[in-house]
PDB file of N, CA and C in Angstrom:
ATOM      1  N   UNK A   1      -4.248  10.940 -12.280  1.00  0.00           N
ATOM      2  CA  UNK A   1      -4.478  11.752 -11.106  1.00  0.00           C
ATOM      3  C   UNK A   1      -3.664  11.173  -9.953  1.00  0.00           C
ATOM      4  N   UNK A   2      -2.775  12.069  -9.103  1.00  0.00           N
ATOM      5  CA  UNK A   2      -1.853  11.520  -7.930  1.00  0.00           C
ATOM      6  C   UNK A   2      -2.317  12.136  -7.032  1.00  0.00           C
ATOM      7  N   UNK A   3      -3.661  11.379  -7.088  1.00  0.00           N
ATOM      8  CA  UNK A   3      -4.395  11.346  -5.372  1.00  0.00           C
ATOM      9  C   UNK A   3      -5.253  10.061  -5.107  1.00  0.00           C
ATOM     10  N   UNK A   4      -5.502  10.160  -4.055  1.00  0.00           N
ATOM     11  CA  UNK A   4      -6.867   8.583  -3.507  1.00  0.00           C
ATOM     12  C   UNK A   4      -7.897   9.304  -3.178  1.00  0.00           C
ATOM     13  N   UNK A   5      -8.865   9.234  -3.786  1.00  0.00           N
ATOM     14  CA  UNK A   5     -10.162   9.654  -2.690  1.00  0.00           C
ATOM     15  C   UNK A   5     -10.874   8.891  -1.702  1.00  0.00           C
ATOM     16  N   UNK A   6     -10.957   8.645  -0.657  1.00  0.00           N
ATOM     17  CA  UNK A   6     -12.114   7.964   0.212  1.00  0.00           C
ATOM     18  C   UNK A   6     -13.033   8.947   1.241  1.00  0.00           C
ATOM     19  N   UNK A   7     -14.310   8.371   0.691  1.00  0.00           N
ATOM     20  CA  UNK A   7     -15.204   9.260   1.316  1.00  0.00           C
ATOM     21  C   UNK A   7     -15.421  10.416   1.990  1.00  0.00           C
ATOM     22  N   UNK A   8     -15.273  11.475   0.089  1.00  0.00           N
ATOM     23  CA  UNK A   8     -15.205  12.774   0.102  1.00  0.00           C
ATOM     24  C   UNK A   8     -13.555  13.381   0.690  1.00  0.00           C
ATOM     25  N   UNK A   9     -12.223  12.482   1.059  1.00  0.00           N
ATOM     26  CA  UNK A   9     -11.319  12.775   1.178  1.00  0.00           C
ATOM     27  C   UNK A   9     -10.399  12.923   0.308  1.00  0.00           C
ATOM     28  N   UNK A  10      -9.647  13.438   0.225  1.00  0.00           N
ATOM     29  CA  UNK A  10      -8.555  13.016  -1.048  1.00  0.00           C
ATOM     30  C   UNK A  10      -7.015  13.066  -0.257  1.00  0.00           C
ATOM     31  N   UNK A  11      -6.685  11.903  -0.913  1.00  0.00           N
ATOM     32  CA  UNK A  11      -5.374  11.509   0.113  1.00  0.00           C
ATOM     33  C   UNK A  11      -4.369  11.766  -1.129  1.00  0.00           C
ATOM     34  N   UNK A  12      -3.581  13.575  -0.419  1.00  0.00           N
ATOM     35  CA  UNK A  12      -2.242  13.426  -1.581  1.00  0.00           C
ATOM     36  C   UNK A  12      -1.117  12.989  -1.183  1.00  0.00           C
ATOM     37  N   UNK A  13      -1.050  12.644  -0.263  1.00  0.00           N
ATOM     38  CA  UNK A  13       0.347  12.734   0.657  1.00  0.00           C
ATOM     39  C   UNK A  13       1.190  11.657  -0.025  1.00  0.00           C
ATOM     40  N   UNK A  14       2.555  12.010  -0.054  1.00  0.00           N
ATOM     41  CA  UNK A  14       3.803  10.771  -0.677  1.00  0.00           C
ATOM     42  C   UNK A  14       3.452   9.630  -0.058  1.00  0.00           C
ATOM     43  N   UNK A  15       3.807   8.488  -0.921  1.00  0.00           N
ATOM     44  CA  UNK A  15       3.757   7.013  -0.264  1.00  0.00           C
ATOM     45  C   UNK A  15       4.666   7.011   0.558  1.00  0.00           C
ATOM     46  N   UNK A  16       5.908   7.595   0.286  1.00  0.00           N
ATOM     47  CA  UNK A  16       6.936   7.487   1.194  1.00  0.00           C
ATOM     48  C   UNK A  16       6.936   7.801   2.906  1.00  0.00           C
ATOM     49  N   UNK A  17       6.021   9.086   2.961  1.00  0.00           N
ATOM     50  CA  UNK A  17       5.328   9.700   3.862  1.00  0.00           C
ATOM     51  C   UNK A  17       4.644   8.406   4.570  1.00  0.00           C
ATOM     52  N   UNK A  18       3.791   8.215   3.840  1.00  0.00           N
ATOM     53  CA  UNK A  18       2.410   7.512   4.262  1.00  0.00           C
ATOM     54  C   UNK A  18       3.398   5.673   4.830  1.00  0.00           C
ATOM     55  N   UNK A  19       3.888   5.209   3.802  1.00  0.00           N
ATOM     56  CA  UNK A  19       3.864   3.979   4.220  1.00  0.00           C
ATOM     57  C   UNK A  19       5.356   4.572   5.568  1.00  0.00           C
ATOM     58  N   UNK A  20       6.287   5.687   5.898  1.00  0.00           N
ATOM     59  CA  UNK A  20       6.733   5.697   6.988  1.00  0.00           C
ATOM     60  C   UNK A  20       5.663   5.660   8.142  1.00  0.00           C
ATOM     61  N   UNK A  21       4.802   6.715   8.104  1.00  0.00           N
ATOM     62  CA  UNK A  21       3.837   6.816   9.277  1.00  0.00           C
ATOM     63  C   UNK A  21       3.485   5.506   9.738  1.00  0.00           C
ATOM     64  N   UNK A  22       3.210   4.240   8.170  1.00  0.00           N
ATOM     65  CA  UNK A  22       2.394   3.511   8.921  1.00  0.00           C
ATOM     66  C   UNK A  22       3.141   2.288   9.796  1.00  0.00           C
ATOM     67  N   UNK A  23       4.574   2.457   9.586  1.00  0.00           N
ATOM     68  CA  UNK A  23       5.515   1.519  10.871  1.00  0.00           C
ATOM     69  C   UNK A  23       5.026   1.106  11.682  1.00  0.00           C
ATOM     70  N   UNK A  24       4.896   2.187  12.403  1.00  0.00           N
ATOM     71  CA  UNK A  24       4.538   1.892  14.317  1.00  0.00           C
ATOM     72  C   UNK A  24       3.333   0.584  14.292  1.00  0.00           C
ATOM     73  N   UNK A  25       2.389   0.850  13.075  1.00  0.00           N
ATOM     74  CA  UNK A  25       1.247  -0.092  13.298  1.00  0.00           C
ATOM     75  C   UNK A  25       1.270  -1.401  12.557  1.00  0.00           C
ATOM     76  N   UNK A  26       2.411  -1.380  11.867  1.00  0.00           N
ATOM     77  CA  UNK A  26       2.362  -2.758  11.213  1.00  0.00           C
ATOM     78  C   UNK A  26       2.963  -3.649  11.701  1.00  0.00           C
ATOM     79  N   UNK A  27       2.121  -5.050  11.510  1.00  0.00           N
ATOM     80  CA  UNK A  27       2.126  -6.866  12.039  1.00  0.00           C
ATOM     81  C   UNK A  27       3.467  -6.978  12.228  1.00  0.00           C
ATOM     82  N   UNK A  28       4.655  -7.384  13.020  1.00  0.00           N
ATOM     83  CA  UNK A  28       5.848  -7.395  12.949  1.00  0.00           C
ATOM     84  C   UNK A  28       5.851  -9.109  12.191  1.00  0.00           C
ATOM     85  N   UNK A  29       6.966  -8.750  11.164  1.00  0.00           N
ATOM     86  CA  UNK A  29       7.083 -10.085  10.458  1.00  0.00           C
ATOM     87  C   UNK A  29       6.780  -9.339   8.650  1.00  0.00           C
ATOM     88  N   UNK A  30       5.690  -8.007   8.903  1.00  0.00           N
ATOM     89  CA  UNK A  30       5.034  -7.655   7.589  1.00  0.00           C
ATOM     90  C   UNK A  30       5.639  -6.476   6.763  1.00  0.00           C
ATOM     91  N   UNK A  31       6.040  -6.277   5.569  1.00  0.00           N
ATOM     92  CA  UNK A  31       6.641  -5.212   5.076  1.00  0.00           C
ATOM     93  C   UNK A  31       7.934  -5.339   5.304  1.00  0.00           C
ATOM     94  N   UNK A  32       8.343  -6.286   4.813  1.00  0.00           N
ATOM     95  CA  UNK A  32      10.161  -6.030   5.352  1.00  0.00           C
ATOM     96  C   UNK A  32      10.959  -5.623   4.108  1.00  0.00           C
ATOM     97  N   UNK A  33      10.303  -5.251   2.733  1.00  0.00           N
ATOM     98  CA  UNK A  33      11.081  -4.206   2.016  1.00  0.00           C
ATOM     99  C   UNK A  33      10.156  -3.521   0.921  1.00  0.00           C
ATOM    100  N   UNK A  34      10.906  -2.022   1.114  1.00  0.00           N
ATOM    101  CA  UNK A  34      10.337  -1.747  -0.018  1.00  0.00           C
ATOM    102  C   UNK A  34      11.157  -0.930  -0.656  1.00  0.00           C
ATOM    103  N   UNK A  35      10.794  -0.653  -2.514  1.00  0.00           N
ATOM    104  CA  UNK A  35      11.280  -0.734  -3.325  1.00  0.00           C
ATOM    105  C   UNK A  35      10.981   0.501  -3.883  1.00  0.00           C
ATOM    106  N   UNK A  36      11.526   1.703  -4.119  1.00  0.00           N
ATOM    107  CA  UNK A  36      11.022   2.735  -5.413  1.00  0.00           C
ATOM    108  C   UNK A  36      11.310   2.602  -6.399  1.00  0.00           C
ATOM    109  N   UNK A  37      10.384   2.564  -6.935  1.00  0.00           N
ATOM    110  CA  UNK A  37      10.847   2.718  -8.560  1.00  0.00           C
ATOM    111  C   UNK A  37       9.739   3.114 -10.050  1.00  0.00           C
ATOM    112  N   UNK A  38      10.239   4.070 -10.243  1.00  0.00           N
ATOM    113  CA  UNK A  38       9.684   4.659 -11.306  1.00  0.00           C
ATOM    114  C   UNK A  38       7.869   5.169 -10.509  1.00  0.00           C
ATOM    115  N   UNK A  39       6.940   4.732 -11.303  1.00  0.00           N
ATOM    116  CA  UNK A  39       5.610   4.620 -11.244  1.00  0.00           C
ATOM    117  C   UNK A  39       4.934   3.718 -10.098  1.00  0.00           C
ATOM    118  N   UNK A  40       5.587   3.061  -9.397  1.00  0.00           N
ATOM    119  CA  UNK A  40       5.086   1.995  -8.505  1.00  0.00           C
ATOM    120  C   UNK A  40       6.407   1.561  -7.192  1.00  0.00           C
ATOM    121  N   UNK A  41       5.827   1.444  -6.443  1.00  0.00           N
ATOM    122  CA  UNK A  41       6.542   1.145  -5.257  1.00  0.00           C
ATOM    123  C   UNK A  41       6.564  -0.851  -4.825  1.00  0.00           C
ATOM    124  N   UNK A  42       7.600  -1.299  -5.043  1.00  0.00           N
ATOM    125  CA  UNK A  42       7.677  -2.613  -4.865  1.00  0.00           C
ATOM    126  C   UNK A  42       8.071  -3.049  -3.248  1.00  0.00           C
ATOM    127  N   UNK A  43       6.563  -4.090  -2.559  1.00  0.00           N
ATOM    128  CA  UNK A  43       6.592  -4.071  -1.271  1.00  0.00           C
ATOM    129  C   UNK A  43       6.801  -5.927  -0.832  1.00  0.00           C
ATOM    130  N   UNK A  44       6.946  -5.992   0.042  1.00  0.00           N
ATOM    131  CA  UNK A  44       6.891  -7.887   0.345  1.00  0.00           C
ATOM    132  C   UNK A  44       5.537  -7.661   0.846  1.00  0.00           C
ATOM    133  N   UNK A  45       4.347  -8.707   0.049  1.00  0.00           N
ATOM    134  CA  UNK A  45       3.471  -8.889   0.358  1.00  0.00           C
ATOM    135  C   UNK A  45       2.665  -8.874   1.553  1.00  0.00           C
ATOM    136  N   UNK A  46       1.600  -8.527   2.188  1.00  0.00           N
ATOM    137  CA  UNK A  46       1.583  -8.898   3.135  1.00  0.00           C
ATOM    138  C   UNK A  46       0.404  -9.828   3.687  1.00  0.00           C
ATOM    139  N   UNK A  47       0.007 -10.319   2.363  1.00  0.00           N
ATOM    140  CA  UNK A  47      -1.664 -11.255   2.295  1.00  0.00           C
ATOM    141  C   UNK A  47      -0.461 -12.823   2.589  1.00  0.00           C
ATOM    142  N   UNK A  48       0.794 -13.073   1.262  1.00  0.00           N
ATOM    143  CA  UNK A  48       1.413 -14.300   1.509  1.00  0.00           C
ATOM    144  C   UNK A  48       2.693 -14.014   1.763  1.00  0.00           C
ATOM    145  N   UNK A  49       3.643 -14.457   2.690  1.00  0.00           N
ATOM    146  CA  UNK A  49       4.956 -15.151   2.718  1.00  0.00           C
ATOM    147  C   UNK A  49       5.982 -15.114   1.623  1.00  0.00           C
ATOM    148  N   UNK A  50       6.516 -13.615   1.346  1.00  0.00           N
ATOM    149  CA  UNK A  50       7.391 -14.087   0.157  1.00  0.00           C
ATOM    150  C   UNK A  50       8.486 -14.962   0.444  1.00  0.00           C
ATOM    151  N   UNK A  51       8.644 -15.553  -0.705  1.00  0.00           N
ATOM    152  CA  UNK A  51      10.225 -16.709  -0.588  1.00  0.00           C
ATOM    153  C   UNK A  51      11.503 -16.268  -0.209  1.00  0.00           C
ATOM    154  N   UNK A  52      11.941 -14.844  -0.937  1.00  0.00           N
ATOM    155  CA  UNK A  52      13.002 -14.176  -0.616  1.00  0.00           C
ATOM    156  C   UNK A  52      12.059 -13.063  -0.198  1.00  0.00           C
ATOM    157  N   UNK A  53      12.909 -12.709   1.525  1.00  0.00           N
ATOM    158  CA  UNK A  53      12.319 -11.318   2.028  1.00  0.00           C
ATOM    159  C   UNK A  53      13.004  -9.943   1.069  1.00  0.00           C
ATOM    160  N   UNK A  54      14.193  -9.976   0.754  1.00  0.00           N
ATOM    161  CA  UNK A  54      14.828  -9.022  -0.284  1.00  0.00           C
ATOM    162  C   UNK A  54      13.821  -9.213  -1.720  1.00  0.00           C
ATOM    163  N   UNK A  55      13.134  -9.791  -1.763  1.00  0.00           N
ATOM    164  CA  UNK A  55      12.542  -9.871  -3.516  1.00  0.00           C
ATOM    165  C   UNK A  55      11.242  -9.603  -3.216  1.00  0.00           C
ATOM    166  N   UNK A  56      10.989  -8.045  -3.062  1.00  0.00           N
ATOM    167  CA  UNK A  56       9.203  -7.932  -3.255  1.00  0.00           C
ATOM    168  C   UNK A  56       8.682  -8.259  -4.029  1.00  0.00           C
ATOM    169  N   UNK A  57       7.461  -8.605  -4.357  1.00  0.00           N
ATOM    170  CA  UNK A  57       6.099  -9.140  -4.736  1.00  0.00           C
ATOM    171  C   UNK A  57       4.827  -8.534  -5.241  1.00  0.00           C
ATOM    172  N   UNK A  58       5.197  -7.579  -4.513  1.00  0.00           N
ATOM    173  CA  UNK A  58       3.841  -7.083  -4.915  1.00  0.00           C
ATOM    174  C   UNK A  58       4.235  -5.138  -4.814  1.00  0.00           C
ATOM    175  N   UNK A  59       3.353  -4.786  -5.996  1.00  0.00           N
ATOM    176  CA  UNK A  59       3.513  -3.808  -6.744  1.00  0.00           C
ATOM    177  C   UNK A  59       2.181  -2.225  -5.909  1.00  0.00           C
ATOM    178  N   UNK A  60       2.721  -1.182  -5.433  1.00  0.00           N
ATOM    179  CA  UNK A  60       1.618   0.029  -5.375  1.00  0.00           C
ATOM    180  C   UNK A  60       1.832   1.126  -6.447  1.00  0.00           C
ATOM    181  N   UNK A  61       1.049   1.317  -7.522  1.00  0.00           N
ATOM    182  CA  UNK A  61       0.958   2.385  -8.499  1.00  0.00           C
ATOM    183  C   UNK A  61       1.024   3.443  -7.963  1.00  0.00           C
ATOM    184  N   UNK A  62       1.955   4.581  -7.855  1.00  0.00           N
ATOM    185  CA  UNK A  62       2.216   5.802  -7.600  1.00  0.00           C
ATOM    186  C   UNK A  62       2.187   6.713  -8.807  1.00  0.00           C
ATOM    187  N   UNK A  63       2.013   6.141  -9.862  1.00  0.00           N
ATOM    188  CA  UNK A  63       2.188   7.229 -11.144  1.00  0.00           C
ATOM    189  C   UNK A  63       0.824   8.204 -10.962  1.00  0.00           C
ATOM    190  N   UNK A  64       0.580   9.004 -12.458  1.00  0.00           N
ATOM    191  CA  UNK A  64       0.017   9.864 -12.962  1.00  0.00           C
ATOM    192  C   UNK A  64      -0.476   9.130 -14.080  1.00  0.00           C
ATOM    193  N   UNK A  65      -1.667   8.190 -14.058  1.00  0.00           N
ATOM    194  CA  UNK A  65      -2.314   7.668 -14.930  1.00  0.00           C
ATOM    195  C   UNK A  65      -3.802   7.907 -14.806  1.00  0.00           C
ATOM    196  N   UNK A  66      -4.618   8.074 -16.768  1.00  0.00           N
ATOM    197  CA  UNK A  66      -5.836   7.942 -16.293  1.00  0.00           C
ATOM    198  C   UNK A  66      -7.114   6.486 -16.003  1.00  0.00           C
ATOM    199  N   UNK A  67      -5.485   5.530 -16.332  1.00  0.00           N
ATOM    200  CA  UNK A  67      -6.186   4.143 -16.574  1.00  0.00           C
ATOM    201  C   UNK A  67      -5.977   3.654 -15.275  1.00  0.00           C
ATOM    202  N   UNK A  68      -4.912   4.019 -14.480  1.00  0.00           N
ATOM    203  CA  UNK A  68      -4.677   3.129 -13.372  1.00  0.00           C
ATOM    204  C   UNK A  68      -4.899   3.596 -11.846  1.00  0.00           C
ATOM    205  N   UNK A  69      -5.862   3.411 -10.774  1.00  0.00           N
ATOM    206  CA  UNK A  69      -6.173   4.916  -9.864  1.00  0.00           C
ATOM    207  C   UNK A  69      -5.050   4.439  -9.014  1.00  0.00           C
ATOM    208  N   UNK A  70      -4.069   6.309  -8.539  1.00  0.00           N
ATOM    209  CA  UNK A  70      -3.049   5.771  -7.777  1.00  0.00           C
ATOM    210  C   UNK A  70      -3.461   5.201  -6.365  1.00  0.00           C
ATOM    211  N   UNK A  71      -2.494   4.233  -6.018  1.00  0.00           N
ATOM    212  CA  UNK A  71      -2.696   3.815  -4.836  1.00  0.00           C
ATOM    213  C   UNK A  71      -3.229   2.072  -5.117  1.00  0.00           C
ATOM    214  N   UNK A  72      -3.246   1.753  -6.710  1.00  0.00           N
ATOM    215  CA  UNK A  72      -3.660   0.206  -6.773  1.00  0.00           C
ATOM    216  C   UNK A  72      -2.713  -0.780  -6.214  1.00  0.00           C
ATOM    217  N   UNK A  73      -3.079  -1.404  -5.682  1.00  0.00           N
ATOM    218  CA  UNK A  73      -1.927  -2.607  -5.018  1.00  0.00           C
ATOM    219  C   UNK A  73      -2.477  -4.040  -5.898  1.00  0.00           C
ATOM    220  N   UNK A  74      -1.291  -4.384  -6.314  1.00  0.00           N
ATOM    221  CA  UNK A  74      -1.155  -5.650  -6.731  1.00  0.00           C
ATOM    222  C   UNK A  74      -0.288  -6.851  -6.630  1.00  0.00           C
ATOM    223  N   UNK A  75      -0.497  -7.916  -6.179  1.00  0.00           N
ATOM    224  CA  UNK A  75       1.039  -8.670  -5.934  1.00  0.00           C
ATOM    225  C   UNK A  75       0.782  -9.652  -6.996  1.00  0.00           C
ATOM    226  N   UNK A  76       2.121  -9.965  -7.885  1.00  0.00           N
ATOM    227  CA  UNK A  76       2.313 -10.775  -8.855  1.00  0.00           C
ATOM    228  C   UNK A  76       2.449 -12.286  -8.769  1.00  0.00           C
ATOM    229  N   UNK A  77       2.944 -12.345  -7.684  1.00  0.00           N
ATOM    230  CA  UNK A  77       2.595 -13.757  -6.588  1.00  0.00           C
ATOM    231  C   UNK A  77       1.405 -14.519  -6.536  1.00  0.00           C
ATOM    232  N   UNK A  78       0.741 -13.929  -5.748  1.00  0.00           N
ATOM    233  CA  UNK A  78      -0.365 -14.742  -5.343  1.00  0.00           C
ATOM    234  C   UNK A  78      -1.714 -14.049  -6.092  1.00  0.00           C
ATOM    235  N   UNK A  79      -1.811 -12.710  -6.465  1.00  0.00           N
ATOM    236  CA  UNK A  79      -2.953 -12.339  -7.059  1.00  0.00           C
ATOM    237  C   UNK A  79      -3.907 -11.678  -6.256  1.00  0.00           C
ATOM    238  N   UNK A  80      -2.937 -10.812  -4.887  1.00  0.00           N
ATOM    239  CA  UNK A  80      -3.706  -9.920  -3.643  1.00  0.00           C
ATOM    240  C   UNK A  80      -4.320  -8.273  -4.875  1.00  0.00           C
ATOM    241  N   UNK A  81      -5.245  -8.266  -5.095  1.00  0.00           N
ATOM    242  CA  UNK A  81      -5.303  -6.701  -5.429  1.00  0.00           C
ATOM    243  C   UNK A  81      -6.065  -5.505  -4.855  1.00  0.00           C
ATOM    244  N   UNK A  82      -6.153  -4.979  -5.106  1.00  0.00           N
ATOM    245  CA  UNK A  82      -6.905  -3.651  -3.991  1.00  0.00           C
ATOM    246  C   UNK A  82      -6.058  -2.495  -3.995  1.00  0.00           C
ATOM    247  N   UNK A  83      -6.884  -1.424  -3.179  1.00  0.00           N
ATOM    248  CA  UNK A  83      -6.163  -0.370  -2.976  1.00  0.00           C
ATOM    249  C   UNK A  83      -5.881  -0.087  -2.056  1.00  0.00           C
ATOM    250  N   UNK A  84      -4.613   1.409  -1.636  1.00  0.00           N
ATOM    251  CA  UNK A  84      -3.489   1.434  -0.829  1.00  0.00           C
ATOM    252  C   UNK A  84      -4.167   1.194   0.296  1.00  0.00           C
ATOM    253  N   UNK A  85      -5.993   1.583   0.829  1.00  0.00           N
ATOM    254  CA  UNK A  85      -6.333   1.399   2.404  1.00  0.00           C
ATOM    255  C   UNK A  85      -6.517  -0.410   2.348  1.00  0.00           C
ATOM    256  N   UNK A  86      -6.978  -1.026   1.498  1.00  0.00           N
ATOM    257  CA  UNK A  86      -6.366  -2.655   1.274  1.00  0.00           C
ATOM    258  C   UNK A  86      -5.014  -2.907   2.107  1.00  0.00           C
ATOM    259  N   UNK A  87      -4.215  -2.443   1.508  1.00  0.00           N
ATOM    260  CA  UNK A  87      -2.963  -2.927   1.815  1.00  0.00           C
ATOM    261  C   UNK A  87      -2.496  -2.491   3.788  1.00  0.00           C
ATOM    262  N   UNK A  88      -3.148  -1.477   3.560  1.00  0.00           N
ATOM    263  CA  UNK A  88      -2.834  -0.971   4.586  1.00  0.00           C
ATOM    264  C   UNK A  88      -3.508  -1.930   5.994  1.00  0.00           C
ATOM    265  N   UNK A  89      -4.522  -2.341   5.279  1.00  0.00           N
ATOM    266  CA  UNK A  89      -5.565  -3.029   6.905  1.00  0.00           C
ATOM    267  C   UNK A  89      -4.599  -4.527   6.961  1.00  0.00           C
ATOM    268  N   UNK A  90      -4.237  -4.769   5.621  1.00  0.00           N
ATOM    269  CA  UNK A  90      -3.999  -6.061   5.272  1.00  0.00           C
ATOM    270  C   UNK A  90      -2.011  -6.318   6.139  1.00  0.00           C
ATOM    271  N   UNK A  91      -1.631  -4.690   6.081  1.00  0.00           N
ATOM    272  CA  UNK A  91      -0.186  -4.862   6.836  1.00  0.00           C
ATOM    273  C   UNK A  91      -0.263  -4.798   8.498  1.00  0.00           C
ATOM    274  N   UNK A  92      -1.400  -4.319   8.792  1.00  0.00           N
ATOM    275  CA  UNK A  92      -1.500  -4.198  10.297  1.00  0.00           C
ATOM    276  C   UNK A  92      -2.898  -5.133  10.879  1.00  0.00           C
ATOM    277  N   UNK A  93      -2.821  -5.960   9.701  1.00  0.00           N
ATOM    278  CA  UNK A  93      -4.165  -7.410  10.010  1.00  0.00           C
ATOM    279  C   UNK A  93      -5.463  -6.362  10.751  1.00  0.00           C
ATOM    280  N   UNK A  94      -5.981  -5.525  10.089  1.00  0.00           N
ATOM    281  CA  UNK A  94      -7.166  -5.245  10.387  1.00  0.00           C
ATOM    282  C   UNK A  94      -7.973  -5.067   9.428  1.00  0.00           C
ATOM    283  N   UNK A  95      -9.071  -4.560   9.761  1.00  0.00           N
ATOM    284  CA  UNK A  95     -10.357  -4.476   8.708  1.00  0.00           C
ATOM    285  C   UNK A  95      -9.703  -3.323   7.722  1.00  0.00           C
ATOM    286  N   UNK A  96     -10.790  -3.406   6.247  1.00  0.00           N
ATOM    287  CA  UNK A  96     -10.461  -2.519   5.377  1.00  0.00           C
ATOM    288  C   UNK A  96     -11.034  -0.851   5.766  1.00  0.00           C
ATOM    289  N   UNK A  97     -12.226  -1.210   6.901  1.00  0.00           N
ATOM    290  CA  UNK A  97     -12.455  -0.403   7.323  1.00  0.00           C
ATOM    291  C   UNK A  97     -11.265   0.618   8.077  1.00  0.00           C
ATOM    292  N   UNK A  98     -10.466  -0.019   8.794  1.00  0.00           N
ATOM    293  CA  UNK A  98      -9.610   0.555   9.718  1.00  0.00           C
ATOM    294  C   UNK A  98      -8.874   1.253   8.930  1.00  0.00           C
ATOM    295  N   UNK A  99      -8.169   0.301   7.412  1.00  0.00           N
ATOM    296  CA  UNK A  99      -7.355   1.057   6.489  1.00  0.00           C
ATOM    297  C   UNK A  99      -7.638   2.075   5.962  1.00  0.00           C
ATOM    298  N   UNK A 100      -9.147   2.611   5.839  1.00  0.00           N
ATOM    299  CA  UNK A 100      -9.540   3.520   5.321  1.00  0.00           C
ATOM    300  C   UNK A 100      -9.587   4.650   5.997  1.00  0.00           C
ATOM    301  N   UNK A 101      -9.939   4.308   7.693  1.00  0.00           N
ATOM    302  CA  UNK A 101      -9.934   5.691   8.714  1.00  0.00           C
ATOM    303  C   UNK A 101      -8.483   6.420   9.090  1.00  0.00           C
ATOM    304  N   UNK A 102      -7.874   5.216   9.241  1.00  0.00           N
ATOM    305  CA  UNK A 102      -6.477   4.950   9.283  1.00  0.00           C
ATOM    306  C   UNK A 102      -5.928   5.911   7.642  1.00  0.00           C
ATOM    307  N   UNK A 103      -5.855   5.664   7.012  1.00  0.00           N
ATOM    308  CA  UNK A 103      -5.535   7.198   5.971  1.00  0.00           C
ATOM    309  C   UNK A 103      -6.668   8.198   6.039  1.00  0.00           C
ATOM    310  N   UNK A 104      -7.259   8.473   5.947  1.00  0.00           N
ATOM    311  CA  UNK A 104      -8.248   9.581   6.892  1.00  0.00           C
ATOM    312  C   UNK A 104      -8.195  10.149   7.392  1.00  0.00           C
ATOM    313  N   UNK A 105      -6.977   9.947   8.665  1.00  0.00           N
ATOM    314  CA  UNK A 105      -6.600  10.539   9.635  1.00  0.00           C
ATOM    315  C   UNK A 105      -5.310  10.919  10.015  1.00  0.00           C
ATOM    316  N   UNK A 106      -4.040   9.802   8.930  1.00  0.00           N
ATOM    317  CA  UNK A 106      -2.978  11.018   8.296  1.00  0.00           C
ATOM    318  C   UNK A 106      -2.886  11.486   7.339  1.00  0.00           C
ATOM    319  N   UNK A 107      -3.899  12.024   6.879  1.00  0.00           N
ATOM    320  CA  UNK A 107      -3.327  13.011   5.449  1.00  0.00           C
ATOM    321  C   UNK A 107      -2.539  13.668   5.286  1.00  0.00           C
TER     322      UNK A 107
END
């Protein structure tokens, strides 16, 4: 399924979409690349410090799976996992709460 639900919402909108919108609000220093490719979008962490800023880390599932819900974030690094409103509180250092209203409110 290529959607997120949070509370009674369903978030279809492109990552591409979504992680542009979320610029303006992210930690400066955080997200300095990201990666398409295939099923998952490859991002520079934003829980640890990658070594090379060109070599993301950590992985967001964008596919059409029934094993994997889109929007899982995982970094291979350090072992950050969660989903895309995770990542999202975690790029603009706020609560998971915020990440969640915060897609909520651009769908």
């Amino acid at each position: 399924m290529n959607q997120l639900i949070i509370d009674n919402h369903v978030i279809k909108k492109d990552i591409k979409s979504i992680l542009y919108e979320l610029r303006p609000y992210i930690t400066p220093g955080k997200l300095k690349s990201i990666t398409y490719k295939a099923d998952d979008v490859h991002v520079t962490c934003p829980v640890h410090k990658d070594g090379l800023e060109n070599k993301p880390s950590c992985g967001i599932y964008v596919g059409d799976s029934d094993d994997i819900t889109w929007g899982t974030v995982h970094c291979f690094a350090c072992g950050f996992k969660g989903q895309l409103y995770d990542f999202i509180a975690e790029c603009c250092d706020q609560s998971q709460w915020w990440g969640k209203e915060w897609l909520k409110e651009h769908l």
